[in-house]
N, C-alpha and C. Protein backbone atom coordinates (compact mmCIF):
# COMPACT_ATOMS: atom_id res chain seq x y z
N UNK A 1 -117.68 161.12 91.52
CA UNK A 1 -117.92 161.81 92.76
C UNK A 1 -117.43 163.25 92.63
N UNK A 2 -118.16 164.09 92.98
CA UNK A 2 -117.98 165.70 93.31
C UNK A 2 -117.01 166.09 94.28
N UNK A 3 -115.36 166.80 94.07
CA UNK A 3 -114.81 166.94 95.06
C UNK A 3 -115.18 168.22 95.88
N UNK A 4 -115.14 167.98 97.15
CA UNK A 4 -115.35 168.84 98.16
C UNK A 4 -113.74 169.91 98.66
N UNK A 5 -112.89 169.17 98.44
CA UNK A 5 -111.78 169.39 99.05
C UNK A 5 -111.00 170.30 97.91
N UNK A 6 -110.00 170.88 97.83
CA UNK A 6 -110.03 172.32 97.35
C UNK A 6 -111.24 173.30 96.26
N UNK A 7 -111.51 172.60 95.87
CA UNK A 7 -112.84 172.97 95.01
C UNK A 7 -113.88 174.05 95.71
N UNK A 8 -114.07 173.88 97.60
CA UNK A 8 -114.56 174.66 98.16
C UNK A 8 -113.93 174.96 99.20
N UNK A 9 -114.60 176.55 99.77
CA UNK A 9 -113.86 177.52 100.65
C UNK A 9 -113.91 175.94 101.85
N UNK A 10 -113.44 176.66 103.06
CA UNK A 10 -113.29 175.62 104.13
C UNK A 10 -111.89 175.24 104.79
N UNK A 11 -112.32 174.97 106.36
CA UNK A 11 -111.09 174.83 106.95
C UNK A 11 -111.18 172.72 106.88
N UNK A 12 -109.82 172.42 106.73
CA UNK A 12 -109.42 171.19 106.79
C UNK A 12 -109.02 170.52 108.16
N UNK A 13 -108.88 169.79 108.79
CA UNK A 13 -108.02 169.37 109.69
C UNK A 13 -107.29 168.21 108.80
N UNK A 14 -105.88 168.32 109.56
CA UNK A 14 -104.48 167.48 108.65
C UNK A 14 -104.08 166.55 110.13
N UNK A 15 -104.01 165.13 109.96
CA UNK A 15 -103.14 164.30 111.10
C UNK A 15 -102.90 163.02 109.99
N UNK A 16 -101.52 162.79 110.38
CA UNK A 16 -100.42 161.89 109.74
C UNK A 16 -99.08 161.60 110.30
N UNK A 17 -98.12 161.27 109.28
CA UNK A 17 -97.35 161.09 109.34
C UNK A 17 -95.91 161.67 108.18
N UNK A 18 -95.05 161.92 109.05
CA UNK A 18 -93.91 162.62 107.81
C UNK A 18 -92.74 161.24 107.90
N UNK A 19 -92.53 160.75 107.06
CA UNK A 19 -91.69 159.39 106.58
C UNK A 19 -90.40 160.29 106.12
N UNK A 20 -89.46 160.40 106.94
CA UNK A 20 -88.14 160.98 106.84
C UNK A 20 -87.02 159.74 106.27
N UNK A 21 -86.38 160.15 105.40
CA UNK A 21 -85.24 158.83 105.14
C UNK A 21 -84.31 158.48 105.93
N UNK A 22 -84.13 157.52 106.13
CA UNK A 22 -83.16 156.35 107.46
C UNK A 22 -83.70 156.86 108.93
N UNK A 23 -84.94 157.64 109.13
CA UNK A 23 -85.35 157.93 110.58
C UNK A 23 -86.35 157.85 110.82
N UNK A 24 -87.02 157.64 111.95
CA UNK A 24 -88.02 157.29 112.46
C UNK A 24 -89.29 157.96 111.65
N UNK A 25 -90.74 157.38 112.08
CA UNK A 25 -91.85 157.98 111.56
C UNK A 25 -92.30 159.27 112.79
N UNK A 26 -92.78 160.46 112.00
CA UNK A 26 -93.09 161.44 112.75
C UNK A 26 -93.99 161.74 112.57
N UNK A 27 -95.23 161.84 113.98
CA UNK A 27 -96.20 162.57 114.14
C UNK A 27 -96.51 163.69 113.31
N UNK A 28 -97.43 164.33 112.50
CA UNK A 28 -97.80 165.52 112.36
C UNK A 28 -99.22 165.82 112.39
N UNK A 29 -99.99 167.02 112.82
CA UNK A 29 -100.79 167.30 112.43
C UNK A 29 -101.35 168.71 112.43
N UNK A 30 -102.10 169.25 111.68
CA UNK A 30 -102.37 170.69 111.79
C UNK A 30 -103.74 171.24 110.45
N UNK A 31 -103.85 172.26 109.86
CA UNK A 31 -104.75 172.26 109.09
C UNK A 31 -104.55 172.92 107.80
N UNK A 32 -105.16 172.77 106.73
CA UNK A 32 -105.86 173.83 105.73
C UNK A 32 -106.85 174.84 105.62
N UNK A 33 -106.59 175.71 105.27
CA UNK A 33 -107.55 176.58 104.92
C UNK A 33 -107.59 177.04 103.40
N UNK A 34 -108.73 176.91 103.09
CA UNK A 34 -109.13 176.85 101.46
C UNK A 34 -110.28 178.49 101.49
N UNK A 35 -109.53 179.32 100.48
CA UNK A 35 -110.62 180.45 100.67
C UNK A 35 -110.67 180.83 98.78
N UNK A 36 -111.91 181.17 98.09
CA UNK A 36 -111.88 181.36 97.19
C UNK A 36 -112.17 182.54 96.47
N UNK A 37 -111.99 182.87 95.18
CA UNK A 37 -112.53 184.13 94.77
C UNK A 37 -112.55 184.15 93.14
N UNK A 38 -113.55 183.76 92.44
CA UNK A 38 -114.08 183.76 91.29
C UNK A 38 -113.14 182.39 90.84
N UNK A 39 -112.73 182.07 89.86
CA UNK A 39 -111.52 180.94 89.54
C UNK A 39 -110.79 180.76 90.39
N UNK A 40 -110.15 181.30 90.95
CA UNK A 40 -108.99 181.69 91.91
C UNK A 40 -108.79 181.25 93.61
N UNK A 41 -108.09 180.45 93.66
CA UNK A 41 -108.27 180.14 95.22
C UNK A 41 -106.79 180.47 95.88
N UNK A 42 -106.99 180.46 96.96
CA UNK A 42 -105.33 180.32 97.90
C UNK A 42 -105.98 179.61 99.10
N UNK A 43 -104.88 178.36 99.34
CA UNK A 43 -104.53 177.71 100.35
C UNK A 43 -103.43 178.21 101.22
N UNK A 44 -103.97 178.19 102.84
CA UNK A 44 -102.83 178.11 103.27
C UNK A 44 -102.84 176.94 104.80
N UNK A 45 -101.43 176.82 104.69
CA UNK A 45 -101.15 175.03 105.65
C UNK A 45 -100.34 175.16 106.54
N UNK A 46 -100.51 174.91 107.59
CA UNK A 46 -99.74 174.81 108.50
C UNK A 46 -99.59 173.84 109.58
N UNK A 47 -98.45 173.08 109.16
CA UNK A 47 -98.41 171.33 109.98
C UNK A 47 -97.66 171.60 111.30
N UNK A 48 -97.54 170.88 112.06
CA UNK A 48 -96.68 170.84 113.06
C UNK A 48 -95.58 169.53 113.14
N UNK A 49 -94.63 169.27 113.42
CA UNK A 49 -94.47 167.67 113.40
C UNK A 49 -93.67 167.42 114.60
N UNK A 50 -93.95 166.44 115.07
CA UNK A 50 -93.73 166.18 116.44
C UNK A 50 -92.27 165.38 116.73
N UNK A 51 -91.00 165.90 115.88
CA UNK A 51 -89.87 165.62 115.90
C UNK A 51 -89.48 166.15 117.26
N UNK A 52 -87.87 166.40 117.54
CA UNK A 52 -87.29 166.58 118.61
C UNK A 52 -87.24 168.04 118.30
N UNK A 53 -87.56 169.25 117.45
CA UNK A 53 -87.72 170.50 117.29
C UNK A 53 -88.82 170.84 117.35
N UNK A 54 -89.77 170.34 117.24
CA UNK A 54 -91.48 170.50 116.98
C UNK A 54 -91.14 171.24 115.54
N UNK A 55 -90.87 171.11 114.39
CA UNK A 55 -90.72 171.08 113.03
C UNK A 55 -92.05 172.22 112.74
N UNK A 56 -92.00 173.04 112.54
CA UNK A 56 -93.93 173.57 111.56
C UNK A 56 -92.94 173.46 110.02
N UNK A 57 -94.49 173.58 109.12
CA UNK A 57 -94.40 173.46 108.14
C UNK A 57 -95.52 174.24 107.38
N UNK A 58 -95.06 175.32 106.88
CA UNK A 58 -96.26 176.66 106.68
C UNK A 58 -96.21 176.67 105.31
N UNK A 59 -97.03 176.74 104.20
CA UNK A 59 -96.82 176.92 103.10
C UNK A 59 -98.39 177.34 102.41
N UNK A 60 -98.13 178.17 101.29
CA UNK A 60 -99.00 179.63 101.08
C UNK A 60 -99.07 179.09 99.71
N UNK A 61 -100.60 179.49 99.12
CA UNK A 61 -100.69 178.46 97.47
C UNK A 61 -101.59 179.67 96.69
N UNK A 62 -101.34 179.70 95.81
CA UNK A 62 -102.18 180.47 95.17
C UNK A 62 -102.64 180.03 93.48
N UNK A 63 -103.76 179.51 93.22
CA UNK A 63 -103.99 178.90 92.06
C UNK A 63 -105.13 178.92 91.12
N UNK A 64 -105.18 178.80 89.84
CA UNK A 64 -106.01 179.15 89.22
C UNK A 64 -106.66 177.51 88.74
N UNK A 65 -108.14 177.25 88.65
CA UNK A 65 -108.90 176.42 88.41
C UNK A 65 -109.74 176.40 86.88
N UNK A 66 -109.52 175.67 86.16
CA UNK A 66 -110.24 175.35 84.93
C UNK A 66 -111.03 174.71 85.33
N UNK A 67 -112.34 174.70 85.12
CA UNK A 67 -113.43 173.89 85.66
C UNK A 67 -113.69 173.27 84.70
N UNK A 68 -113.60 173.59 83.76
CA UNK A 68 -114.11 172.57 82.04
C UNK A 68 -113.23 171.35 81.86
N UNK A 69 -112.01 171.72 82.15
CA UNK A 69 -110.65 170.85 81.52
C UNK A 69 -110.04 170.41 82.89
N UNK A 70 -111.11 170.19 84.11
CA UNK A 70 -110.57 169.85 85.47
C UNK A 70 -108.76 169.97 85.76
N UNK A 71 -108.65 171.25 85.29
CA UNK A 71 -107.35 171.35 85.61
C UNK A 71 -106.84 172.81 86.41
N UNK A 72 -105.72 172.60 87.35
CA UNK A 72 -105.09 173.99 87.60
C UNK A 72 -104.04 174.10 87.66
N UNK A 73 -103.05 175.27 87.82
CA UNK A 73 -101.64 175.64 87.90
C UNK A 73 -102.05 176.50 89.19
N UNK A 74 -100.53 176.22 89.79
CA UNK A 74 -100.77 177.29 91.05
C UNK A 74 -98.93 177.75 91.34
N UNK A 75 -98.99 178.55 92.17
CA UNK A 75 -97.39 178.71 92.50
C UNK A 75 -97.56 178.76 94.45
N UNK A 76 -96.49 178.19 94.77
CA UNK A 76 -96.40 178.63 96.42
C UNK A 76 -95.35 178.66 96.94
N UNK A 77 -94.99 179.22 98.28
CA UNK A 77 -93.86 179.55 99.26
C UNK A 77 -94.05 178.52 100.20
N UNK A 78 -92.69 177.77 100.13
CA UNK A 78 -92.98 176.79 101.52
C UNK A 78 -91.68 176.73 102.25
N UNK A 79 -91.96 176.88 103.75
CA UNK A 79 -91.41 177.20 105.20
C UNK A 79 -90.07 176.23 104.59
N UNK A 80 -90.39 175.03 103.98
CA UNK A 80 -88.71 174.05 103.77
C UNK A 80 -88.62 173.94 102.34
N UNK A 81 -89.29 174.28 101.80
CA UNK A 81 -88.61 173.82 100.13
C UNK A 81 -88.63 175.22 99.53
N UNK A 82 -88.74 176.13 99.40
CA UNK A 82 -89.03 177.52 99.02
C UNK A 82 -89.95 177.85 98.15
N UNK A 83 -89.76 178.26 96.57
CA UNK A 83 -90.93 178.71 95.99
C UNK A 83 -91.01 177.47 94.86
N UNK A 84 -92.25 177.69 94.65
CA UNK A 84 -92.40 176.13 94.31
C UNK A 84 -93.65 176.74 92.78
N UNK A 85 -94.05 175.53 91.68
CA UNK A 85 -95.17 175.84 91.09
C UNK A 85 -95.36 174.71 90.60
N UNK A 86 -96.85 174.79 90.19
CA UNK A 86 -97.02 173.05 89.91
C UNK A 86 -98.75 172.99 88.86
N UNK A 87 -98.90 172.12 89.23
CA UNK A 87 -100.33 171.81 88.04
C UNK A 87 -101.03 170.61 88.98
N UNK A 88 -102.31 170.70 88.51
CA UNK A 88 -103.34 169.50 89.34
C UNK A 88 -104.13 169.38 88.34
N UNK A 89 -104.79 168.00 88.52
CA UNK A 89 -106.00 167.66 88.00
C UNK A 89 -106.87 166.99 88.89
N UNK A 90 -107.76 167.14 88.59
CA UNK A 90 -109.05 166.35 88.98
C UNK A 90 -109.98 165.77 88.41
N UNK A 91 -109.44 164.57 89.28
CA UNK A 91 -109.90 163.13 88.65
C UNK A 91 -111.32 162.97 89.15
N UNK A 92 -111.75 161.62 88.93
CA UNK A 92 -112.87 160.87 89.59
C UNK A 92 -112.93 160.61 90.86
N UNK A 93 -112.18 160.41 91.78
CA UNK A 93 -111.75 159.42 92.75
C UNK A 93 -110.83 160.56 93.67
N UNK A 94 -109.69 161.22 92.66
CA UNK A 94 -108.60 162.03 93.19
C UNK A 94 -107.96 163.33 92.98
N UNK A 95 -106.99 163.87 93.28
CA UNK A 95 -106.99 165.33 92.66
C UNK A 95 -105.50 164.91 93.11
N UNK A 96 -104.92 165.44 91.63
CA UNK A 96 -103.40 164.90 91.53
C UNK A 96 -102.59 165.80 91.50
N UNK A 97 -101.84 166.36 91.79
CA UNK A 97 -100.78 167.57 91.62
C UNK A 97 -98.95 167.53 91.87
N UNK A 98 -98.48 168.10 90.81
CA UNK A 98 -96.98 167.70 90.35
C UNK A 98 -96.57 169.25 90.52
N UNK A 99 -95.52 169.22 91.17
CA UNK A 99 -94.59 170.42 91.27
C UNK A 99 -93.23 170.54 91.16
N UNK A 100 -92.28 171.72 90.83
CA UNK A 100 -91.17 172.08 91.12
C UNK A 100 -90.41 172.80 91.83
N UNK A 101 -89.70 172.94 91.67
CA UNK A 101 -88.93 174.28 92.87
C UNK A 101 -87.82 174.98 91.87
N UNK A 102 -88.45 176.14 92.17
CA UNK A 102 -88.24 177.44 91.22
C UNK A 102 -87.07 178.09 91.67
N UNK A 103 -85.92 178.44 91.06
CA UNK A 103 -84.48 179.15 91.24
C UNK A 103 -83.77 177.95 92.28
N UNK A 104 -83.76 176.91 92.00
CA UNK A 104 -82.59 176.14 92.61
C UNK A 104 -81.68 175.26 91.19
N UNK A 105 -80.88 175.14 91.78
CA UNK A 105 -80.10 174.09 90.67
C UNK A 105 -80.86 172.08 90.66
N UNK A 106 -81.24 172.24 91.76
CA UNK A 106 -82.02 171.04 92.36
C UNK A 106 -83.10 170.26 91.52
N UNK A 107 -82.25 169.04 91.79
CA UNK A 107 -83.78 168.33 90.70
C UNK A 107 -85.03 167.85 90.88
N UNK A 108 -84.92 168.07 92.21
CA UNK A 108 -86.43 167.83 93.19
C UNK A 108 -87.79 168.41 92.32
N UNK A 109 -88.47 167.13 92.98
CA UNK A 109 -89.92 167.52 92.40
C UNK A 109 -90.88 167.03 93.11
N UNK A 110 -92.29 167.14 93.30
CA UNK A 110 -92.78 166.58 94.14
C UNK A 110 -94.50 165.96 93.28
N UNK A 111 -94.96 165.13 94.30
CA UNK A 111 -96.29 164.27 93.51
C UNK A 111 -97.39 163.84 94.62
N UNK A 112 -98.21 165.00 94.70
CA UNK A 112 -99.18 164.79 95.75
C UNK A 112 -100.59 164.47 95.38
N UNK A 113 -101.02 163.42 96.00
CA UNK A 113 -102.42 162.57 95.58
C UNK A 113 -103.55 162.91 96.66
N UNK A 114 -104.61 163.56 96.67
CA UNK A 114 -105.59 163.33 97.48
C UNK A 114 -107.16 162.13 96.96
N UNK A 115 -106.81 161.65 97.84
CA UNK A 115 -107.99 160.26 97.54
C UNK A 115 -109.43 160.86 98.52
N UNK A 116 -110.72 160.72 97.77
CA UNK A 116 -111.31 160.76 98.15
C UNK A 116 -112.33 159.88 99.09
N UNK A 117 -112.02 159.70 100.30
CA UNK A 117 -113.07 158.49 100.59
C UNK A 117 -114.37 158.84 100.78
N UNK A 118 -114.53 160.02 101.44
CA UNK A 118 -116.50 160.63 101.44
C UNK A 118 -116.21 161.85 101.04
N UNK A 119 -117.38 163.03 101.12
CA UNK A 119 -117.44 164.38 100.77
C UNK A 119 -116.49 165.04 102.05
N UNK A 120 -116.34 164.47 103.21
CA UNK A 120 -115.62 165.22 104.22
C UNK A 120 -114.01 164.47 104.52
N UNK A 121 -113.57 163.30 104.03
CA UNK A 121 -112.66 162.91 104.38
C UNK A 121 -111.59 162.95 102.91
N UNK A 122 -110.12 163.10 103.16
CA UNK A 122 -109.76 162.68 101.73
C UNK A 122 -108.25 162.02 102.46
N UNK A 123 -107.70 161.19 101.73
CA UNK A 123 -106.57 160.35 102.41
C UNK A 123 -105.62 161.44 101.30
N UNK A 124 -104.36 161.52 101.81
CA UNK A 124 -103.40 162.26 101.21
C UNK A 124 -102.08 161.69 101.28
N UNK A 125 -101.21 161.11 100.21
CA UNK A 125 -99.76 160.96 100.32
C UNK A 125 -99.14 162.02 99.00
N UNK A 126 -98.32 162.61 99.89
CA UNK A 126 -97.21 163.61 99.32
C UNK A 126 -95.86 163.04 99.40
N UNK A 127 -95.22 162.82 98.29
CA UNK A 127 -93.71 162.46 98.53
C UNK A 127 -92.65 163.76 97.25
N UNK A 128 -91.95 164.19 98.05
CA UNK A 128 -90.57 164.71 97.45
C UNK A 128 -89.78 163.61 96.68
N UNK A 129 -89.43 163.97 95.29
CA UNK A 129 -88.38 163.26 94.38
C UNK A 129 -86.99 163.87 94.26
N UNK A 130 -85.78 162.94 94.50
CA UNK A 130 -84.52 164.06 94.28
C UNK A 130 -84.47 162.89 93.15
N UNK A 131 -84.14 163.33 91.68
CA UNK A 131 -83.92 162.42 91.20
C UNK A 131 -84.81 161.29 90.73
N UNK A 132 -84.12 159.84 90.89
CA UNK A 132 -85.32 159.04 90.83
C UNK A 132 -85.34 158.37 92.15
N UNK A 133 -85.11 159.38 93.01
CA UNK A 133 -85.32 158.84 94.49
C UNK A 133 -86.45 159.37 95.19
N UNK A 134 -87.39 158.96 96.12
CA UNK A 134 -87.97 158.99 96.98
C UNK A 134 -87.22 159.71 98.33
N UNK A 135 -87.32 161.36 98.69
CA UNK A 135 -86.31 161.62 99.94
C UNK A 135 -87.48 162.12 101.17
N UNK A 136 -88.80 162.61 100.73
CA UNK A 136 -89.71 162.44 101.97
C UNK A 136 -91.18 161.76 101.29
N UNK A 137 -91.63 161.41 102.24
CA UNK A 137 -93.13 161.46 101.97
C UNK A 137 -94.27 161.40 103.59
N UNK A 138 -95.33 162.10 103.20
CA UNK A 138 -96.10 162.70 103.93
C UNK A 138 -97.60 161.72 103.41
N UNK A 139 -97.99 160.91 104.99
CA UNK A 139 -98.94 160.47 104.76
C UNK A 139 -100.34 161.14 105.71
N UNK A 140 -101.64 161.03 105.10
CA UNK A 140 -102.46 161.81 106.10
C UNK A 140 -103.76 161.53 105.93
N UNK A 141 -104.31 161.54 106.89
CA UNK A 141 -106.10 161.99 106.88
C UNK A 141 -106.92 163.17 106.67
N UNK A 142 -107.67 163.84 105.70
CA UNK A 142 -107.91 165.34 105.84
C UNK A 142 -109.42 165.23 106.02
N UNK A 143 -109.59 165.61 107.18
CA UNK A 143 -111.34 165.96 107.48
C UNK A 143 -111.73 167.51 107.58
N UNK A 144 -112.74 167.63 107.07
CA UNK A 144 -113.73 168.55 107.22
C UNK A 144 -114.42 169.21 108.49
């Protein structure tokens, strides 16, 4: 299957859930925007989450796409984890992407999966690693 979802320009809509450790499940939802320019794309996201602060969650991507070797590297700024860089591939089915966080002592890392179910929908779980622990994960629906 042909992915639709970062591959082309386009706004996303994002609704889920943020799985916080020892606390309740939290509402979120908000969108993507995917804009491109020759190889080169930038995403930018902005969630809301429906904690007792109303939480946003803004984060800015900028990445380069191999189309031969379905692969990319990208780097980004995010509202809670700071600057971050990472790599994706794209699969058959999914588009996989592994990141770090750049100038901390921190061993966090993160492993985000988008599943494709049609050309307009893609299911998404994102989880943060400290370690060999599990400390968030982010589940979601992304439509077109």
């Amino acid at each position: 299957m042909a992915h639709s979802f970062l591959v082309e320009s386009g706004y996303w809509n994002v609704s889920g859930y943020w799985l916080k450790p020892n606390l309740v499940t939290v509402p979120l939802q908000g969108g993507i925007k995917i804009d491109w320019r020759a190889n080169w794309f930038k995403t930018t996201t902005s969630l809301t989450c429906e904690d007792e602060t109303e939480t946003k969650i803004i984060y800015q991507c900028r990445g380069n796409l191999n189309y031969e070797a379905n692969y990319y590297t990208y780097v980004s700024q995010h509202s809670l984890l700071g600057n971050i860089e990472g790599e994706g591939r794209l699969g058959a089915q999914s588009i996989i992407q592994y990141y770090w966080f750049i100038g901390t002592a921190s061993k966090q890392k993160g492993l985000d999966t988008y599943y494709c179910l049609d050309q307009n929908t893609y299911y998404l779980t994102s989880s943060i690693l400290d370690g060999h622990s599990i400390k968030h994960t982010i589940e979601a629906t992304i439509k077109r």
